[in-house]
C-alpha atoms as a PDB file:
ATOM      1  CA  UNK A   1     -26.547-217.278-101.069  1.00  0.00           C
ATOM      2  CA  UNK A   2     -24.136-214.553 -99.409  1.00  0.00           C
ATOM      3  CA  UNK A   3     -20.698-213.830 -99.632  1.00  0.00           C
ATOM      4  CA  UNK A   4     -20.471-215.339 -95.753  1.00  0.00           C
ATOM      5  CA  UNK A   5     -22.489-218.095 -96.662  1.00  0.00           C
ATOM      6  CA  UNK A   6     -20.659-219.411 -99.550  1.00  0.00           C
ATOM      7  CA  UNK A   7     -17.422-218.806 -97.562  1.00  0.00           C
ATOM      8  CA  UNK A   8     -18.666-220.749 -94.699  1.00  0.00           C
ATOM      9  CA  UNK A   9     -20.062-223.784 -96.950  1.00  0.00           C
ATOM     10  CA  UNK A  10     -16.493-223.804 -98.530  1.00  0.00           C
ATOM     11  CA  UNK A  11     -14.342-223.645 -95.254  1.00  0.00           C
ATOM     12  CA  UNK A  12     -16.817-226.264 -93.908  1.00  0.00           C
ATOM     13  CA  UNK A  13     -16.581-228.387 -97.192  1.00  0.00           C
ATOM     14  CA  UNK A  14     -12.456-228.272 -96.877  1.00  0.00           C
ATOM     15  CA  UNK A  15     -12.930-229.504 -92.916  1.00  0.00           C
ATOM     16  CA  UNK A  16     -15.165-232.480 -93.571  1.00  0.00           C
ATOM     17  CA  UNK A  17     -12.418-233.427 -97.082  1.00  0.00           C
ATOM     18  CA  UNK A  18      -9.665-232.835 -94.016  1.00  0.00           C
ATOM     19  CA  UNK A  19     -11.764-235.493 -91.842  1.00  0.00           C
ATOM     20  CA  UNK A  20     -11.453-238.030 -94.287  1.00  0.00           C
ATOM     21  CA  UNK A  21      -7.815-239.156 -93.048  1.00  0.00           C
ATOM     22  CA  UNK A  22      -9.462-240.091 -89.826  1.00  0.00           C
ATOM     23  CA  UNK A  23     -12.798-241.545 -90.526  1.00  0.00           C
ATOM     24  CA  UNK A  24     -11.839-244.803 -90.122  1.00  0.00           C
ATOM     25  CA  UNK A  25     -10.371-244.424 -86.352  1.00  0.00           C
ATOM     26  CA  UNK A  26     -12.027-246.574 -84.114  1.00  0.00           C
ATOM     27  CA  UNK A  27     -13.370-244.286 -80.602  1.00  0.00           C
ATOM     28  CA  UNK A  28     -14.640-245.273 -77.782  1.00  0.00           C
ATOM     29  CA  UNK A  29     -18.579-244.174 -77.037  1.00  0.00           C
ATOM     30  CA  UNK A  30     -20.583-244.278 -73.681  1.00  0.00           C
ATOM     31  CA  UNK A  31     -24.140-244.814 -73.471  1.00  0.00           C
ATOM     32  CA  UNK A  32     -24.143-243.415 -69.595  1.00  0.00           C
ATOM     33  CA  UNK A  33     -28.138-244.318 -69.037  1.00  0.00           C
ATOM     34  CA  UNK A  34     -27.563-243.700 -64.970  1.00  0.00           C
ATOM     35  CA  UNK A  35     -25.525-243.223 -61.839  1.00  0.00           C
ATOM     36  CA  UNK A  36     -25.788-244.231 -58.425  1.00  0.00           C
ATOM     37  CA  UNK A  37     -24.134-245.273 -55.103  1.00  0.00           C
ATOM     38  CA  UNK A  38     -24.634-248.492 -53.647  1.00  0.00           C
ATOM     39  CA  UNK A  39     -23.723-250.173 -50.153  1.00  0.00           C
ATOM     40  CA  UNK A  40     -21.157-253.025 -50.901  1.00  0.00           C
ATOM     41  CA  UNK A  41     -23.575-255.001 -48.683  1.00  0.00           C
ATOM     42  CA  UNK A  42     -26.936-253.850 -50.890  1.00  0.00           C
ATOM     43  CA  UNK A  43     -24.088-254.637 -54.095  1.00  0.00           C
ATOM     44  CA  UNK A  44     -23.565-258.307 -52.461  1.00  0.00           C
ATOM     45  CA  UNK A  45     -27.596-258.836 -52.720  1.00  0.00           C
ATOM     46  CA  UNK A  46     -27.384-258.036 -56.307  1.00  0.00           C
ATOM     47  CA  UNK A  47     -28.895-261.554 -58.314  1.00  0.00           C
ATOM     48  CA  UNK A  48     -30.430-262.655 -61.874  1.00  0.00           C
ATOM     49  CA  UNK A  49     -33.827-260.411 -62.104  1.00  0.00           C
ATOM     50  CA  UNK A  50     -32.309-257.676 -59.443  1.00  0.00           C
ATOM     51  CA  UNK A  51     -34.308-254.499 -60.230  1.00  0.00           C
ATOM     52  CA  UNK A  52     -31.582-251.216 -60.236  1.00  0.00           C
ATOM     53  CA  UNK A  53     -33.414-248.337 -59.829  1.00  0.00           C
ATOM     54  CA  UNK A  54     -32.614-245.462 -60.884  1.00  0.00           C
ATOM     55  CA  UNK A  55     -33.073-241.419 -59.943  1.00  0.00           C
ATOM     56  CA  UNK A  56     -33.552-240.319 -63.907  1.00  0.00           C
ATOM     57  CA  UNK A  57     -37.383-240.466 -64.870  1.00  0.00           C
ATOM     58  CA  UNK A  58     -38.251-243.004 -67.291  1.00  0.00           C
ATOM     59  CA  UNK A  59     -37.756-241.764 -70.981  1.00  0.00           C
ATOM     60  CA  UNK A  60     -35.731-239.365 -70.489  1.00  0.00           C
ATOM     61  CA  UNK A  61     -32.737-238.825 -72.715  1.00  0.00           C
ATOM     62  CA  UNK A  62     -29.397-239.686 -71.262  1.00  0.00           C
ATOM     63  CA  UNK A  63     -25.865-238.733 -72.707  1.00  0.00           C
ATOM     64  CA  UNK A  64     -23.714-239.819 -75.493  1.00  0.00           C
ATOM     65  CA  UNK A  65     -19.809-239.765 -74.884  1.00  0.00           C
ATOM     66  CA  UNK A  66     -16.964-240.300 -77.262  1.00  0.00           C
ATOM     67  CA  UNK A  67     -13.551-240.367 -75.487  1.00  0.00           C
ATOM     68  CA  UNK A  68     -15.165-238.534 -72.544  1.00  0.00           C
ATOM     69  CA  UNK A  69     -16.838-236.073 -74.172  1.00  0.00           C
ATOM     70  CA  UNK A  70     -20.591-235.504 -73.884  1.00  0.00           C
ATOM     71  CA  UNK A  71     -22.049-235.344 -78.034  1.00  0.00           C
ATOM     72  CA  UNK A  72     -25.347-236.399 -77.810  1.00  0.00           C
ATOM     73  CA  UNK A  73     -28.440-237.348 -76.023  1.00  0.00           C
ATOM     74  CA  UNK A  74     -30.698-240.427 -77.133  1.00  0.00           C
ATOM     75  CA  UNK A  75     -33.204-243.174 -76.065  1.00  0.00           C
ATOM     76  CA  UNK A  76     -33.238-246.313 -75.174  1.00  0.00           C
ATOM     77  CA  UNK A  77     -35.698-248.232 -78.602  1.00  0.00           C
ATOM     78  CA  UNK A  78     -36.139-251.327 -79.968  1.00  0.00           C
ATOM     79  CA  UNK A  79     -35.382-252.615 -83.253  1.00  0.00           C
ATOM     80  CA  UNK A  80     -35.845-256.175 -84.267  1.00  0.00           C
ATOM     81  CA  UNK A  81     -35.773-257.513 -80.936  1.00  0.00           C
ATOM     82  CA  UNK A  82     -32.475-255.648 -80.482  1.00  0.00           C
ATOM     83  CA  UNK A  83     -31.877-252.624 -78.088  1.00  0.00           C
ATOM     84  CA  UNK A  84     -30.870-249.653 -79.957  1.00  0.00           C
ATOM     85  CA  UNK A  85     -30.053-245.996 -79.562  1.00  0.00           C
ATOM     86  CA  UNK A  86     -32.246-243.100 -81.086  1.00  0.00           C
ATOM     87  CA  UNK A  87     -30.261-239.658 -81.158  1.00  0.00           C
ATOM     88  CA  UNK A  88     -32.546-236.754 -79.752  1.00  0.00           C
ATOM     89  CA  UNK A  89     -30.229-234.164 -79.863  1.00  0.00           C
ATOM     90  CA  UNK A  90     -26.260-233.964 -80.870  1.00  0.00           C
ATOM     91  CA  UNK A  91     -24.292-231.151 -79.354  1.00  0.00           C
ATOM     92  CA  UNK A  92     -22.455-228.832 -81.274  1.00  0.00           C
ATOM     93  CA  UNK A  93     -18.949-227.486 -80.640  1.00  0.00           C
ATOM     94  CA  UNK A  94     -18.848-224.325 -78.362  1.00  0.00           C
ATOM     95  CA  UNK A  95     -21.772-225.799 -76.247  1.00  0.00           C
ATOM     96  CA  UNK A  96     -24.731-225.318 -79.090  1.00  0.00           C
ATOM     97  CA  UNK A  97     -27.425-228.206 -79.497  1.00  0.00           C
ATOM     98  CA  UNK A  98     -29.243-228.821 -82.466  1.00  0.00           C
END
C-alpha cells in the first residue's frame, strides 16, 4: 500500500470513528418511485383498485433521499410477502456513483 493510500485509509478511518456520535440520529428517507400531475376532477375519480400510471418504465431504478438529498437508486422487491428496497447504486459525495 502507498504512502497516499495509507493516509487516505487513516483520514477515512478517523471520519467514520467521528460518525459514531451521530449514528443513532433518526433521518428522514424518500422512496420517490414517481411524479405526476393530475386534474382535481381525474383526483376525485380516484377509488380502491385505481390504476396510477406512471411515465417511468417499469423496473427502472428510482431515487433514494435522506433529508432531501438524492443518495441512492433502488428497486422495488419482495421479501417474505413484504415490499422491500434493493440498492442499485449509492451516490457518492461530489456527484460520483458507485
Amino acid at each position: 500500500m502507498s504512502d497516499t493510500q495509507t493516509a487516505l485509509t487513516t483520514r477515512t478511518d478517523a471520519i467514520l470513528h467521528d460518525l459514531t456520535s451521530v449514528y443513532d440520529v433518526p433521518v428522514h428517507i424518500t422512496i420517490d418511485v414517481g411524479r405526476l400531475r393530475l386534474r382535481v376532477r381525474d383526483l376525485l375519480r380516484l377509488a380502491p383498485d385505481s390504476i396510477i400510471a406512471l411515465k417511468k418504465p417499469a423496473g427502472e431504478p428510482f431515487e433514494i433521499s435522506i433529508n432531501g438529498v438524492q443518495v441512492a437508486r433502488g428497486e422495488v422487491i419482495n421479501v417474505e410477502q413484504s415490499s422491500a428496497i434493493r440498492i442499485v447504486e449509492v451516490h457518492k459525495p461530489g456527484g460520483l456513483t458507485s
